[in-house]
C-alpha atoms as a PDB file:
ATOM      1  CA  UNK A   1      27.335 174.520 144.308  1.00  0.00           C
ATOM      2  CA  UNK A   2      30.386 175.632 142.828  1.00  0.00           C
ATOM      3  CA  UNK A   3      31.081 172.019 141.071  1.00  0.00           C
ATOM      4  CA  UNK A   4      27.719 172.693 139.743  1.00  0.00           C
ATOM      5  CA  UNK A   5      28.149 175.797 138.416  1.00  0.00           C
ATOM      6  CA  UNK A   6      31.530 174.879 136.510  1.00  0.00           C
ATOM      7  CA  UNK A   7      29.824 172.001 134.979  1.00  0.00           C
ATOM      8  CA  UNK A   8      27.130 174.619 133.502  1.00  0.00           C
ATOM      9  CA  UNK A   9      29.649 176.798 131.936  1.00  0.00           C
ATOM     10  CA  UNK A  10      31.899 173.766 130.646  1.00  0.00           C
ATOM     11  CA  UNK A  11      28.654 172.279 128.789  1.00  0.00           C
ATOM     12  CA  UNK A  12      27.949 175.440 127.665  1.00  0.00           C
ATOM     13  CA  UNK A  13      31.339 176.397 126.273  1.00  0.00           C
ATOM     14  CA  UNK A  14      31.455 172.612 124.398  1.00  0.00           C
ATOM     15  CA  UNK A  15      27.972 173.570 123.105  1.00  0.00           C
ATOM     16  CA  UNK A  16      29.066 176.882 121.508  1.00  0.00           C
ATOM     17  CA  UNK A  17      32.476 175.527 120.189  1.00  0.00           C
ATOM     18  CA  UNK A  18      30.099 172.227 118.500  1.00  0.00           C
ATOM     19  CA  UNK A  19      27.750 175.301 116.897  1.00  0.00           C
ATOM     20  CA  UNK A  20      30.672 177.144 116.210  1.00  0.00           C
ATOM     21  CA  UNK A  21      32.157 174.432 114.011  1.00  0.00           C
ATOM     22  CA  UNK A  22      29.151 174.190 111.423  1.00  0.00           C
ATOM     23  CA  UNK A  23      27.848 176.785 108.810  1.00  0.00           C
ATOM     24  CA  UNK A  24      30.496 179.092 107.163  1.00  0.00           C
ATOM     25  CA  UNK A  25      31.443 181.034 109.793  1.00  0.00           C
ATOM     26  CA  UNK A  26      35.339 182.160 110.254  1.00  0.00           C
ATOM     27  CA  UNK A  27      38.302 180.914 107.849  1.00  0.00           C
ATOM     28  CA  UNK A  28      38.812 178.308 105.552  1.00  0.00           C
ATOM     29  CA  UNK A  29      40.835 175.459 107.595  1.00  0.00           C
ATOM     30  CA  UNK A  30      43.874 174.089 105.953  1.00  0.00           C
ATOM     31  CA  UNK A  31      45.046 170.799 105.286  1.00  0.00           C
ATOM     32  CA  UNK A  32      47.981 169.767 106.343  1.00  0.00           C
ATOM     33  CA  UNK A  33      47.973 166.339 105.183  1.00  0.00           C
ATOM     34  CA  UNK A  34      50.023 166.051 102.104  1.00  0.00           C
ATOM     35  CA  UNK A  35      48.510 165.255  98.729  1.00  0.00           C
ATOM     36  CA  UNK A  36      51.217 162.481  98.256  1.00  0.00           C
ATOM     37  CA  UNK A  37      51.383 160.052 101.332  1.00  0.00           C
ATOM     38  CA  UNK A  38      52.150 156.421  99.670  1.00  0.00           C
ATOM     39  CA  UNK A  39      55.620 155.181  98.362  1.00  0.00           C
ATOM     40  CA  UNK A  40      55.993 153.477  95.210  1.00  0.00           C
ATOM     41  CA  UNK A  41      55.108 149.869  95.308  1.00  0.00           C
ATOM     42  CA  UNK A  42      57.853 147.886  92.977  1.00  0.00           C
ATOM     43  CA  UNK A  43      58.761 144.085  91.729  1.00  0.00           C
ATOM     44  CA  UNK A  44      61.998 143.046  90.976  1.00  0.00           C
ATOM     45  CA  UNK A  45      61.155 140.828  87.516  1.00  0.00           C
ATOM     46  CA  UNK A  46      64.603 140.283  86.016  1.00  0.00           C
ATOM     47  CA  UNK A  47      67.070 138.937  87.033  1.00  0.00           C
ATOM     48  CA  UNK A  48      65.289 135.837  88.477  1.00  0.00           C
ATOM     49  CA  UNK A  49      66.886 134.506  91.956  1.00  0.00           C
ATOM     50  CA  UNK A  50      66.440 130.511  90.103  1.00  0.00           C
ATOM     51  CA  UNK A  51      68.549 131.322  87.110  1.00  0.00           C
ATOM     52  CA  UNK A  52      72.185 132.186  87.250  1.00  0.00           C
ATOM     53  CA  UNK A  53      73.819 135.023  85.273  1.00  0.00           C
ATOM     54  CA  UNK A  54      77.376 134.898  83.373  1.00  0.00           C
ATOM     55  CA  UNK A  55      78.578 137.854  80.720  1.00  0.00           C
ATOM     56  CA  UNK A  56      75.104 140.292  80.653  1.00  0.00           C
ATOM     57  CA  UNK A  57      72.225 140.926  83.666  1.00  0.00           C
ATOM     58  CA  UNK A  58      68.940 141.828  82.223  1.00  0.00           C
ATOM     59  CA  UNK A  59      66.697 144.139  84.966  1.00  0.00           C
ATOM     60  CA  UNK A  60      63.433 144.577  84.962  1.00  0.00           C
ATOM     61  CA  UNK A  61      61.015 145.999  87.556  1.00  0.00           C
ATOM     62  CA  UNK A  62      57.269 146.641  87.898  1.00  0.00           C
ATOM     63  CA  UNK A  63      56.072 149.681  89.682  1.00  0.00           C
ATOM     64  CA  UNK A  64      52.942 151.287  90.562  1.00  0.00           C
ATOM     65  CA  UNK A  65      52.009 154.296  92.387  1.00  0.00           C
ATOM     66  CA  UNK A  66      49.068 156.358  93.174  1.00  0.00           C
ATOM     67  CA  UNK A  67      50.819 159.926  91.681  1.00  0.00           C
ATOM     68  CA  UNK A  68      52.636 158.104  88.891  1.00  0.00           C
ATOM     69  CA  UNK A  69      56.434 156.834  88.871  1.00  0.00           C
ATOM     70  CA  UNK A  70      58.979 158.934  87.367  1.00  0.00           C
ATOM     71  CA  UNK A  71      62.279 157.007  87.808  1.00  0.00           C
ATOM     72  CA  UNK A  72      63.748 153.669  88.555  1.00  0.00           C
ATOM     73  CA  UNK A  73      67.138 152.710  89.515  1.00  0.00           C
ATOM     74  CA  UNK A  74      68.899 149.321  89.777  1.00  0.00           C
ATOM     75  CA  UNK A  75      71.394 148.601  92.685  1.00  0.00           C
ATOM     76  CA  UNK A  76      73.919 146.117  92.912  1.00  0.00           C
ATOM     77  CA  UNK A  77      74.840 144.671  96.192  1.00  0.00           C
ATOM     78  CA  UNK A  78      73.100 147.735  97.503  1.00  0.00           C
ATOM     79  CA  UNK A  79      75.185 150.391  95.913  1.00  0.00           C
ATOM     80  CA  UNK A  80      74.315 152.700  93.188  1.00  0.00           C
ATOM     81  CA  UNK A  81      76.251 152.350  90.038  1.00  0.00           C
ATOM     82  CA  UNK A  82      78.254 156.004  88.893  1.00  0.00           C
ATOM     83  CA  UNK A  83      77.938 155.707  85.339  1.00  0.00           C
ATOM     84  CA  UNK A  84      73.955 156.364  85.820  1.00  0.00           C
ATOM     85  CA  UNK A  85      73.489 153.266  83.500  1.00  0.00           C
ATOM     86  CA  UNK A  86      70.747 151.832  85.979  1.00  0.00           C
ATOM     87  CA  UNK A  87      69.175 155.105  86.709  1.00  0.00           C
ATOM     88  CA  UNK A  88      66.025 155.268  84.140  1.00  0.00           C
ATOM     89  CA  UNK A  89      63.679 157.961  84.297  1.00  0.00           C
ATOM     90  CA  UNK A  90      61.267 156.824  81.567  1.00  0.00           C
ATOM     91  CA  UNK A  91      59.094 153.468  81.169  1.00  0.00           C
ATOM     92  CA  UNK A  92      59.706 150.742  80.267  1.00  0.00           C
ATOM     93  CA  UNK A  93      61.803 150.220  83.701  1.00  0.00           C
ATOM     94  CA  UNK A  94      64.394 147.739  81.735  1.00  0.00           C
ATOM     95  CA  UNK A  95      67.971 148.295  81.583  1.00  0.00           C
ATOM     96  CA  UNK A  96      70.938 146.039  80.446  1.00  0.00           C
ATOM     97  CA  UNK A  97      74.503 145.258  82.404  1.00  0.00           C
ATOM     98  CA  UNK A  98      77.722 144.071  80.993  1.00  0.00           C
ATOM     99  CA  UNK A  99      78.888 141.924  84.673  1.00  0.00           C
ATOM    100  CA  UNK A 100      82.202 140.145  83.399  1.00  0.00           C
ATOM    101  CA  UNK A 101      83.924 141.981  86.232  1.00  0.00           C
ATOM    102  CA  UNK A 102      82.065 141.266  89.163  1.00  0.00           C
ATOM    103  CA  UNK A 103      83.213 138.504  90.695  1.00  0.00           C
ATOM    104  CA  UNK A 104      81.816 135.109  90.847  1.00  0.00           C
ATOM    105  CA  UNK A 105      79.859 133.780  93.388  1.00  0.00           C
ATOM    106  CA  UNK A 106      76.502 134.865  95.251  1.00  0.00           C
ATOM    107  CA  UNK A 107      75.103 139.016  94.567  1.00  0.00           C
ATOM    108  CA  UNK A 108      72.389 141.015  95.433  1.00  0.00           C
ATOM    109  CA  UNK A 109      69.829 142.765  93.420  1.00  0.00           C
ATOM    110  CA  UNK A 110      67.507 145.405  94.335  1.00  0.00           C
ATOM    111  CA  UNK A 111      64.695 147.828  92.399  1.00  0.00           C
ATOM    112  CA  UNK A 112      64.114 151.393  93.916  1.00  0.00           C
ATOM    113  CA  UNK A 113      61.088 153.651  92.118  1.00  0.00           C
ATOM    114  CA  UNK A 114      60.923 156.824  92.731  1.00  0.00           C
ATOM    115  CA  UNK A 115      57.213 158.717  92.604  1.00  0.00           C
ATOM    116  CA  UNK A 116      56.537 162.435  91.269  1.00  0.00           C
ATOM    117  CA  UNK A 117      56.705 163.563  95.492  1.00  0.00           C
ATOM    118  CA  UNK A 118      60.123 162.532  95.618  1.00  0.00           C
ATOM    119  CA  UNK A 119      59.071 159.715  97.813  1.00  0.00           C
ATOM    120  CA  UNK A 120      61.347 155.758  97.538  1.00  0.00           C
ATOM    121  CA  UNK A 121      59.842 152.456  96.873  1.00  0.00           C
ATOM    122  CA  UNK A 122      62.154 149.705  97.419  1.00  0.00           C
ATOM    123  CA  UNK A 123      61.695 145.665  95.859  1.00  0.00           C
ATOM    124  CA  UNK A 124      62.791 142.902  98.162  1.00  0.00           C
ATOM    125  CA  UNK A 125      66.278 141.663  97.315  1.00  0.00           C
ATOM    126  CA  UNK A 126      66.985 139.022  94.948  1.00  0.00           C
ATOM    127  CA  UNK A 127      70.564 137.082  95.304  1.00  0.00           C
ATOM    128  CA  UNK A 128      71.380 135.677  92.036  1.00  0.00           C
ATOM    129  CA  UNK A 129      74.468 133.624  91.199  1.00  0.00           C
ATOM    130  CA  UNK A 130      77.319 134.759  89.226  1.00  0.00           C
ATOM    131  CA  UNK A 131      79.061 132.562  87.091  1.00  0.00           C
ATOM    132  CA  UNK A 132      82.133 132.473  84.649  1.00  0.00           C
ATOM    133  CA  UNK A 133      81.329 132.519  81.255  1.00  0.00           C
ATOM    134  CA  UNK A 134      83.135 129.415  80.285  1.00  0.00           C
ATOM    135  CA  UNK A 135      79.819 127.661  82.052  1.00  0.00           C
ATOM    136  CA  UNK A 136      77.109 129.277  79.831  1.00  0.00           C
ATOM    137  CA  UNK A 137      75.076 126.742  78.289  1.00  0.00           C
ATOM    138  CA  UNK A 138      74.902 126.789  74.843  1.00  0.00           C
ATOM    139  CA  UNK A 139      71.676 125.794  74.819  1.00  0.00           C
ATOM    140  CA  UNK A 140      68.667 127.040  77.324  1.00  0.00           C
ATOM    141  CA  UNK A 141      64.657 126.479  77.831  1.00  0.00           C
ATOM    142  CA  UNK A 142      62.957 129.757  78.394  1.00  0.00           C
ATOM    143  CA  UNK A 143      59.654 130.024  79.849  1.00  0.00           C
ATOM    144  CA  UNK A 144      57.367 132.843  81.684  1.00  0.00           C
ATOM    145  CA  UNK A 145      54.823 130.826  83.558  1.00  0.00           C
ATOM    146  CA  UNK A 146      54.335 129.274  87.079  1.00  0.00           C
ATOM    147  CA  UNK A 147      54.188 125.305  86.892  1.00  0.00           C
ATOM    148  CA  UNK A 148      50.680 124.187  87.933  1.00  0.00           C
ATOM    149  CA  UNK A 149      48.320 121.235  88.177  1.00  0.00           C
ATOM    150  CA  UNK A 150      45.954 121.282  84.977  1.00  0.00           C
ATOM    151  CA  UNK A 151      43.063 121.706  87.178  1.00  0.00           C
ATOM    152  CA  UNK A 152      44.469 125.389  88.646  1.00  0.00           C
ATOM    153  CA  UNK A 153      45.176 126.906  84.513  1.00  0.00           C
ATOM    154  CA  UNK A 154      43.152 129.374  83.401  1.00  0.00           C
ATOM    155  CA  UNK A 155      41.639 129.167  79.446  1.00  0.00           C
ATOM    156  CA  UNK A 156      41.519 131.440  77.285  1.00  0.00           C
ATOM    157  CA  UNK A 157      39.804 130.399  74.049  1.00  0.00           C
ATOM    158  CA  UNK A 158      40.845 132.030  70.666  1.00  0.00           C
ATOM    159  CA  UNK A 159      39.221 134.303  70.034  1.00  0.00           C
ATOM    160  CA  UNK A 160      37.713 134.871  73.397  1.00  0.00           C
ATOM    161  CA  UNK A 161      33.842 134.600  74.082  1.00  0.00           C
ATOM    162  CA  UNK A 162      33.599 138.022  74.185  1.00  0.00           C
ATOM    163  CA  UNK A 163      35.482 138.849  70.906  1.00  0.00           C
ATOM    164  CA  UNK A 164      38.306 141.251  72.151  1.00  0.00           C
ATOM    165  CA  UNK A 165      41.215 138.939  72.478  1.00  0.00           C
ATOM    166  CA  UNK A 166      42.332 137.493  69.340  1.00  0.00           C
ATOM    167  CA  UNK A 167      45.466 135.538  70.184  1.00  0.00           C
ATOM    168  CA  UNK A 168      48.185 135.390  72.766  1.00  0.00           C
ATOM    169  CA  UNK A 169      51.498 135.516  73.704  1.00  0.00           C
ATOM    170  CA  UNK A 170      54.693 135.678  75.553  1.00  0.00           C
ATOM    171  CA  UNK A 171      57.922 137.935  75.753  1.00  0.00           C
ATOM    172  CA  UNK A 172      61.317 136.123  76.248  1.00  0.00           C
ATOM    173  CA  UNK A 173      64.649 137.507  77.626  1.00  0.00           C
ATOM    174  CA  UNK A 174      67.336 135.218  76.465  1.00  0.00           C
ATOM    175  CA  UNK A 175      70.595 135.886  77.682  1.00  0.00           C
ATOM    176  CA  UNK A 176      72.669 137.538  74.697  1.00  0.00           C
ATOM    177  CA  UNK A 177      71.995 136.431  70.369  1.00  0.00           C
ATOM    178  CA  UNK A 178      70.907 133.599  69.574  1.00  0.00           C
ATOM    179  CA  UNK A 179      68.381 131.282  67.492  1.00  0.00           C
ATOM    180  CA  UNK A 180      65.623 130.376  67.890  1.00  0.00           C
ATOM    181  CA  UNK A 181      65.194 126.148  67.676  1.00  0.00           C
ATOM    182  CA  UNK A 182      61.894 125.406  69.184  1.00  0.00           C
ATOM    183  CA  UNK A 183      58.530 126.347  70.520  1.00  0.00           C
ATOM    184  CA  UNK A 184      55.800 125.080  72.128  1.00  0.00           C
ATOM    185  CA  UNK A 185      52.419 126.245  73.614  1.00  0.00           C
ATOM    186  CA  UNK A 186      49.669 124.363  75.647  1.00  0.00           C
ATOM    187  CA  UNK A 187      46.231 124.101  74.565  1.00  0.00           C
ATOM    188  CA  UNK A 188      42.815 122.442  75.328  1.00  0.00           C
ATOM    189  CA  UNK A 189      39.407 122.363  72.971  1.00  0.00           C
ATOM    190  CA  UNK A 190      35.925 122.634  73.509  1.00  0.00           C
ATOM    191  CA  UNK A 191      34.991 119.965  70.791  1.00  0.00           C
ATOM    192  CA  UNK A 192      35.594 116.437  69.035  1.00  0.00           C
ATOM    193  CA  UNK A 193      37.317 117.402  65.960  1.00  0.00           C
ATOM    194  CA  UNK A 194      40.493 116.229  64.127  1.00  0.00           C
ATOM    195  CA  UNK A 195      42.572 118.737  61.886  1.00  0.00           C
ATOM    196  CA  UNK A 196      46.117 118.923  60.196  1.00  0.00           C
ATOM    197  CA  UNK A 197      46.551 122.999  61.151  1.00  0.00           C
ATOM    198  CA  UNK A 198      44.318 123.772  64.660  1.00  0.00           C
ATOM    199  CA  UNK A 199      46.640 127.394  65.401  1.00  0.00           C
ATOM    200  CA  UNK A 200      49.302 128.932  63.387  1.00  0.00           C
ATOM    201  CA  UNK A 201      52.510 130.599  65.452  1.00  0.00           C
ATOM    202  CA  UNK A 202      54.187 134.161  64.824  1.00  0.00           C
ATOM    203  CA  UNK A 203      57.973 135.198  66.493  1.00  0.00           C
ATOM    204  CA  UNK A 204      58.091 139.024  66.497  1.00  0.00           C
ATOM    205  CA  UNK A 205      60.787 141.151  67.799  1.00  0.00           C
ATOM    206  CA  UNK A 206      59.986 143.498  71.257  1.00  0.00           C
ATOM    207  CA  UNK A 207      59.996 147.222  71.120  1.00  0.00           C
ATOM    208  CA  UNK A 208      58.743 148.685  74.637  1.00  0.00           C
ATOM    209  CA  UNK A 209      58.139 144.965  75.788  1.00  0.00           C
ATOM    210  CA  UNK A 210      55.124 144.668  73.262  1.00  0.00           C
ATOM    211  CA  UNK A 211      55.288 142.902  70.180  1.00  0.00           C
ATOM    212  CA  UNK A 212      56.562 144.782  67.352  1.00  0.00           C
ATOM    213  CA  UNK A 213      58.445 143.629  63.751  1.00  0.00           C
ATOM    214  CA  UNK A 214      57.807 139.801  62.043  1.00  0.00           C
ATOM    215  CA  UNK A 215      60.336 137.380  62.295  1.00  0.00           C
ATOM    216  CA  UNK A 216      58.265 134.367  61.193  1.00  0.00           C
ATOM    217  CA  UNK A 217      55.554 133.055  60.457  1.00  0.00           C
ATOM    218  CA  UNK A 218      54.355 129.259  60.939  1.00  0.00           C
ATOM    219  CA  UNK A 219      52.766 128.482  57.554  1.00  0.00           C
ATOM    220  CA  UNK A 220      53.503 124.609  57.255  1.00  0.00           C
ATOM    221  CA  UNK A 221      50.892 122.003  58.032  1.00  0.00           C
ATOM    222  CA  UNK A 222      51.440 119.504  61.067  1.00  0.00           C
ATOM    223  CA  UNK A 223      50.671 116.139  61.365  1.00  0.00           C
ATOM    224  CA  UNK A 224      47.023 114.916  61.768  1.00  0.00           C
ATOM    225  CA  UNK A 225      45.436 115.854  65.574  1.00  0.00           C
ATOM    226  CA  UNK A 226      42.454 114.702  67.200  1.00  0.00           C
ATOM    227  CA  UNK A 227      41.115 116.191  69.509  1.00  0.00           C
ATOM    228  CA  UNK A 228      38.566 114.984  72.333  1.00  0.00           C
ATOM    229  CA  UNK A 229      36.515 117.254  74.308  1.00  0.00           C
ATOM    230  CA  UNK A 230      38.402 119.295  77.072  1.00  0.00           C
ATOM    231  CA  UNK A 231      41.802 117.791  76.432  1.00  0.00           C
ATOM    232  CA  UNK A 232      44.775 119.466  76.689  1.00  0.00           C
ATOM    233  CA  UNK A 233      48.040 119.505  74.231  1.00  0.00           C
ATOM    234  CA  UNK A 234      51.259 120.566  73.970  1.00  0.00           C
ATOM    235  CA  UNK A 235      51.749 121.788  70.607  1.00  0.00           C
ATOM    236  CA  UNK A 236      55.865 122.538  69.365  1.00  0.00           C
ATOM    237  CA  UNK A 237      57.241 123.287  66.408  1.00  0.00           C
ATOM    238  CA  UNK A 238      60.748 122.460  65.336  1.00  0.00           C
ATOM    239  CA  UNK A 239      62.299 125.406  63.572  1.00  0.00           C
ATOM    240  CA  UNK A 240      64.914 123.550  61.281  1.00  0.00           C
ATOM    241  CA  UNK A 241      67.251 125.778  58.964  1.00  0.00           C
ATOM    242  CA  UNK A 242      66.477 123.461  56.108  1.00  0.00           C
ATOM    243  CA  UNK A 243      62.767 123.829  56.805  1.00  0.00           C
ATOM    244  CA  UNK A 244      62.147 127.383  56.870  1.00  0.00           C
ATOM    245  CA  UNK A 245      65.348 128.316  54.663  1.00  0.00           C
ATOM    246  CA  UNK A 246      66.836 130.114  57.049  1.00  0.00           C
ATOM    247  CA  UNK A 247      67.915 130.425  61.036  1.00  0.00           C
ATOM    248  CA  UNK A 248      65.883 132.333  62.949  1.00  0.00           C
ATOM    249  CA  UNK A 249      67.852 134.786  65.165  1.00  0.00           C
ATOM    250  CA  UNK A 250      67.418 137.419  67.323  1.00  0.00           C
ATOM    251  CA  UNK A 251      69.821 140.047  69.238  1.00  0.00           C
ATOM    252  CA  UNK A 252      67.638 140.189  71.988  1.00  0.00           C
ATOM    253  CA  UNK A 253      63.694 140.117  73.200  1.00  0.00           C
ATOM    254  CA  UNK A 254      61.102 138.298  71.775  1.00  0.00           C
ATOM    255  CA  UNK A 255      58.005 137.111  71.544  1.00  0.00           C
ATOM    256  CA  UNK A 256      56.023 133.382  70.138  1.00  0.00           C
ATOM    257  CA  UNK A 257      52.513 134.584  69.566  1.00  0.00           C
ATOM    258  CA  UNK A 258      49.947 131.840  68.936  1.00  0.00           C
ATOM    259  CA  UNK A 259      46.711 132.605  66.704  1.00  0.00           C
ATOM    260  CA  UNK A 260      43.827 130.354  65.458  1.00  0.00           C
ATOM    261  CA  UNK A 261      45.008 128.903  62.158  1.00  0.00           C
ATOM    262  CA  UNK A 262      42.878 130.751  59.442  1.00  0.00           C
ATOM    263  CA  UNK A 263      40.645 127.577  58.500  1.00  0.00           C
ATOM    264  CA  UNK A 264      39.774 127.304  61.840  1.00  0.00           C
ATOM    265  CA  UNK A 265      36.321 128.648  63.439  1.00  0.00           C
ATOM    266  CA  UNK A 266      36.348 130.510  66.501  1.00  0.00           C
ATOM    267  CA  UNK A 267      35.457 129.321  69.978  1.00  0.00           C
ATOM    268  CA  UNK A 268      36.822 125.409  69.614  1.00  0.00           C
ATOM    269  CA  UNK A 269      40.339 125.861  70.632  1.00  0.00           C
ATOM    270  CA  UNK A 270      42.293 128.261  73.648  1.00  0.00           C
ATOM    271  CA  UNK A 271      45.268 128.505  75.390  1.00  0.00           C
ATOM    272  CA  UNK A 272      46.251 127.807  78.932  1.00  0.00           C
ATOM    273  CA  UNK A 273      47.862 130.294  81.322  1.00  0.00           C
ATOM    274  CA  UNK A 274      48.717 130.157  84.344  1.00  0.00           C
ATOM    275  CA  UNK A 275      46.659 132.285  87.660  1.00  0.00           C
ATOM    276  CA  UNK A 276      48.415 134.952  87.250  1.00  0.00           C
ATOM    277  CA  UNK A 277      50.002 134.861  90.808  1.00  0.00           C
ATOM    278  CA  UNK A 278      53.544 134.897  89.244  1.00  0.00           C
ATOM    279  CA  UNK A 279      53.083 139.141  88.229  1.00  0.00           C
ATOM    280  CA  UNK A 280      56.221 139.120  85.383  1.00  0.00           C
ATOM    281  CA  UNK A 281      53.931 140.802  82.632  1.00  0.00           C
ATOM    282  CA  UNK A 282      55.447 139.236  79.901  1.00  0.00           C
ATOM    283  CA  UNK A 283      52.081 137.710  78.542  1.00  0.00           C
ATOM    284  CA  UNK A 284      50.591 139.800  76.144  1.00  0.00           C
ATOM    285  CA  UNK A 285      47.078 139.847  74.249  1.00  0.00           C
ATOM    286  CA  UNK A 286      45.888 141.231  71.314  1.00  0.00           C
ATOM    287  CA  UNK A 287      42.601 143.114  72.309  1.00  0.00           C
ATOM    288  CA  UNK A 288      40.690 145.249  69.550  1.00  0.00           C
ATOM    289  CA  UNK A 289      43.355 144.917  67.254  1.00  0.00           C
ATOM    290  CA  UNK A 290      46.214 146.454  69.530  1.00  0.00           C
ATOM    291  CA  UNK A 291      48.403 144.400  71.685  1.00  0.00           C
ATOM    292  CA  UNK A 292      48.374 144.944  75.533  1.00  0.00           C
ATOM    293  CA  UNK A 293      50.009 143.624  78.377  1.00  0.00           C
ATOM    294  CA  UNK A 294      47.961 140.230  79.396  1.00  0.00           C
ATOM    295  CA  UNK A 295      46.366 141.250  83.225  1.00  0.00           C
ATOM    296  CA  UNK A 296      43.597 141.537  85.452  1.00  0.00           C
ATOM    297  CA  UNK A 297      44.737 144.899  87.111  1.00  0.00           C
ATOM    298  CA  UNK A 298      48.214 146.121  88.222  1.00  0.00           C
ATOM    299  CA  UNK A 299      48.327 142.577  90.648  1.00  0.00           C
ATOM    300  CA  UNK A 300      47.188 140.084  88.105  1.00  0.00           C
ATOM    301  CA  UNK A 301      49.583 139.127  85.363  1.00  0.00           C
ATOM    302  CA  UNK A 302      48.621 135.660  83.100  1.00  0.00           C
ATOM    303  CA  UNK A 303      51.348 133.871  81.418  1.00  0.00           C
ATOM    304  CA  UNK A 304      50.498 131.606  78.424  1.00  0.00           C
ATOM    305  CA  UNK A 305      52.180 128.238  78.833  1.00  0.00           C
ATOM    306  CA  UNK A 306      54.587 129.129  76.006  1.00  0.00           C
ATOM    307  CA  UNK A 307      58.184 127.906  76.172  1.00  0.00           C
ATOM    308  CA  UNK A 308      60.883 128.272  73.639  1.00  0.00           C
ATOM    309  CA  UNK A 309      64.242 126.419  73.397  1.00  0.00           C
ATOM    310  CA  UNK A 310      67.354 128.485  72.113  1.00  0.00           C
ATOM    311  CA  UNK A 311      71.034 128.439  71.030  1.00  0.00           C
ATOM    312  CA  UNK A 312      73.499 131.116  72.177  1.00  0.00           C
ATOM    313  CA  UNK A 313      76.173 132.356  69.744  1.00  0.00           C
END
C-alpha cells in the first residue's frame, strides 16, 4: 500500500514539473552554451612539403571559421618567431621569410588561425627541405594543379554556358625575381574548326592574390591549329626578348590569364582544371567583370592546367 501510494505522488510530481515547463510561467532560462564553440579550420598552402626552399620561404594558409578569423601566425619548427614578422592579423594570410640562417637540412612548418573568441586552429605540419643557396636552380617549372587522367578534368568553356565566367587563370609564387620564359595552358573544343589565334594570354602582377596591373599581352598569331571535336591541347607560348622587345620580369606573384582570342565566338573552346581536391586557391575567374577566387565553396578550389617556366636572377 505504501509502494502504491509513493508511486501516486512520484507520477504526480513528474506530471506537474512536465506542465510546469510549458507556457510562460517563471524566468527566462539562460544559456550557457557559448555563442562561439568551433576552432578555426586552416590549410597550410605555401611552402609545399614536394618543393625545397633555399634563400626566401613563401607562407600561405587558408582559413575558415564560423565567427570570422582575425589573425594568423606562422611557426617554424614549432616556435613562434619574436620579431612578429609571421604574426598577421589581416587577410590575405601570406607572409614572406628571409631563411639563409636556418640551417640546412629537414624543418617544420605549421599555420595557427586564430577566430574573433580567442579560440586556435592549428594546420597539420609540413617538413620542407632546406637547402644552400649555391643549389637553386636557375631555372624552375611552376604549376598549381593536381596531375590527373584526362577523363577526371573538369571544363570550363570560355565564356562559360552561363555567361559569368569570361576567362581564367592562375597565381604563381616563384621563388625570388625573375623572368618570365614560357607558358602554357591546356585546352579542349566543342567543334571541328581550324584557326591561326583560338585564345589570346595576359601576365598581370598580384595585389591581394587577385590579378591586378598588365604585364603583357599575347597579341602575335600562332601557327595554324585544327581542331577535332573534344580534343584536348596544350597550348605554350615562348616569350623571347627579341619577340616581344623586351624581358618580361617580375619581383614576385603572378598570374597567366587565358581569354578567348577576340575573333573567336563563344562556346567552341575551354580550359581544363583540375577537381578541385588540391584546395591552393590560386585559380582565379573573371565572373561579371570582377575577378574572384576560382571555387565551389570554402572546400572546392579548381586549378587551370596552367604552367609557366621561369629564370631566377
Amino acid at each position: 500500500m505504501h509502494k502504491y501510494i509513493k508511486y501516486i505522488i512520484a507520477i504526480t510530481f513528474i506530471t506537474y514539473l512536465i506542465i510546469g515547463c510549458e507556457g510562460e510561467i517563471g524566468k527566462d532560462g539562460v544559456n550557457r552554451i557559448p555563442d562561439d564553440v568551433q576552432a578555426p579550420y586552416v590549410e597550410l598552402i605555401l611552402p609545399e612539403a614536394s618543393r625545397p626552399v633555399y634563400d626566401k620561404i613563401t607562407f600561405e594558409a587558408f582559413a575558415d571559421d564560423d565567427v570570422g578569423v582575425v589573425g594568423m601566425e606562422f611557426l617554424i619548427d614549432g616556435q613562434s618567431l619574436p620579431t612578429g614578422e609571421l604574426t598577421l592579423t589581416e587577410e590575405p594570410w601570406q607572409a614572406y621569410y628571409g631563411c639563409s640562417h636556418l640551417n640546412n637540412g629537414a624543418h617544420y612548418f605549421q599555420a595557427v588561425a586564430r577566430d574573433g573568441s580567442g579560440r586556435l586552429g592549428f594546420s597539420p605540419m609540413v617538413m620542407v627541405e632546406k637547402m644552400d643557396i649555391s643549389n637553386k636552380p636557375v631555372f624552375d617549372t611552376l604549376k598549381s594543379y593536381i596531375e590527373l587522367d584526362d577523363n577526371k578534368l573538369l571544363g570550363w568553356t570560355l565564356p562559360d554556358e552561363y555567361k559569368q565566367y569570361t576567362c581564367y587563370g592562375t597565381r604563381f609564387v616563384p621563388d625570388g625575381p625573375c623572368t618570365i620564359s614560357f607558358f602554357a595552358v591546356k585546352a579542349y573544343t566543342y567543334e571541328d574548326w581550324q584557326c591561326t589565334r583560338p585564345i589570346s594570354f595576359e601576365i598581370r602582377s598580384s595585389r591581394n592574390n587577385l590579378p591586378d596591373s598588365l604585364i603583357y599581352a599575347d597579341t602575335t598569331n600562332w601557327t595554324e591549329s585544327r581542331f577535332s571535336p573534344g580534343e584536348i591541347q596544350w597550348f605554350g607560348f615562348n616569350i623571347h626578348e627579341v619577340v616581344v622587345g623586351r624581358k618580361i620580369r617580375t619581383e614576385g606573384d603572378f598570374f597567366v590569364i587565358v581569354n578567348l582570342a577576340n575573333e573567336q565566338v563563344g562556346d567552341t573552346i575551354g580550359v581544363l582544371t583540375d577537381n578541385g581536391q588540391w584546395r591552393n586557391y590560386h585559380g582565379v575567374a573573371k565572373k561579371d567583370g570582377e575577378w574572384e577566387k576560382f571555387t565551389g565553396g570554402s572546400r572546392f578550389s579548381y586549378n587551370p592546367l596552367i604552367w609557366a617556366k621561369v629564370k631566377y636572377e
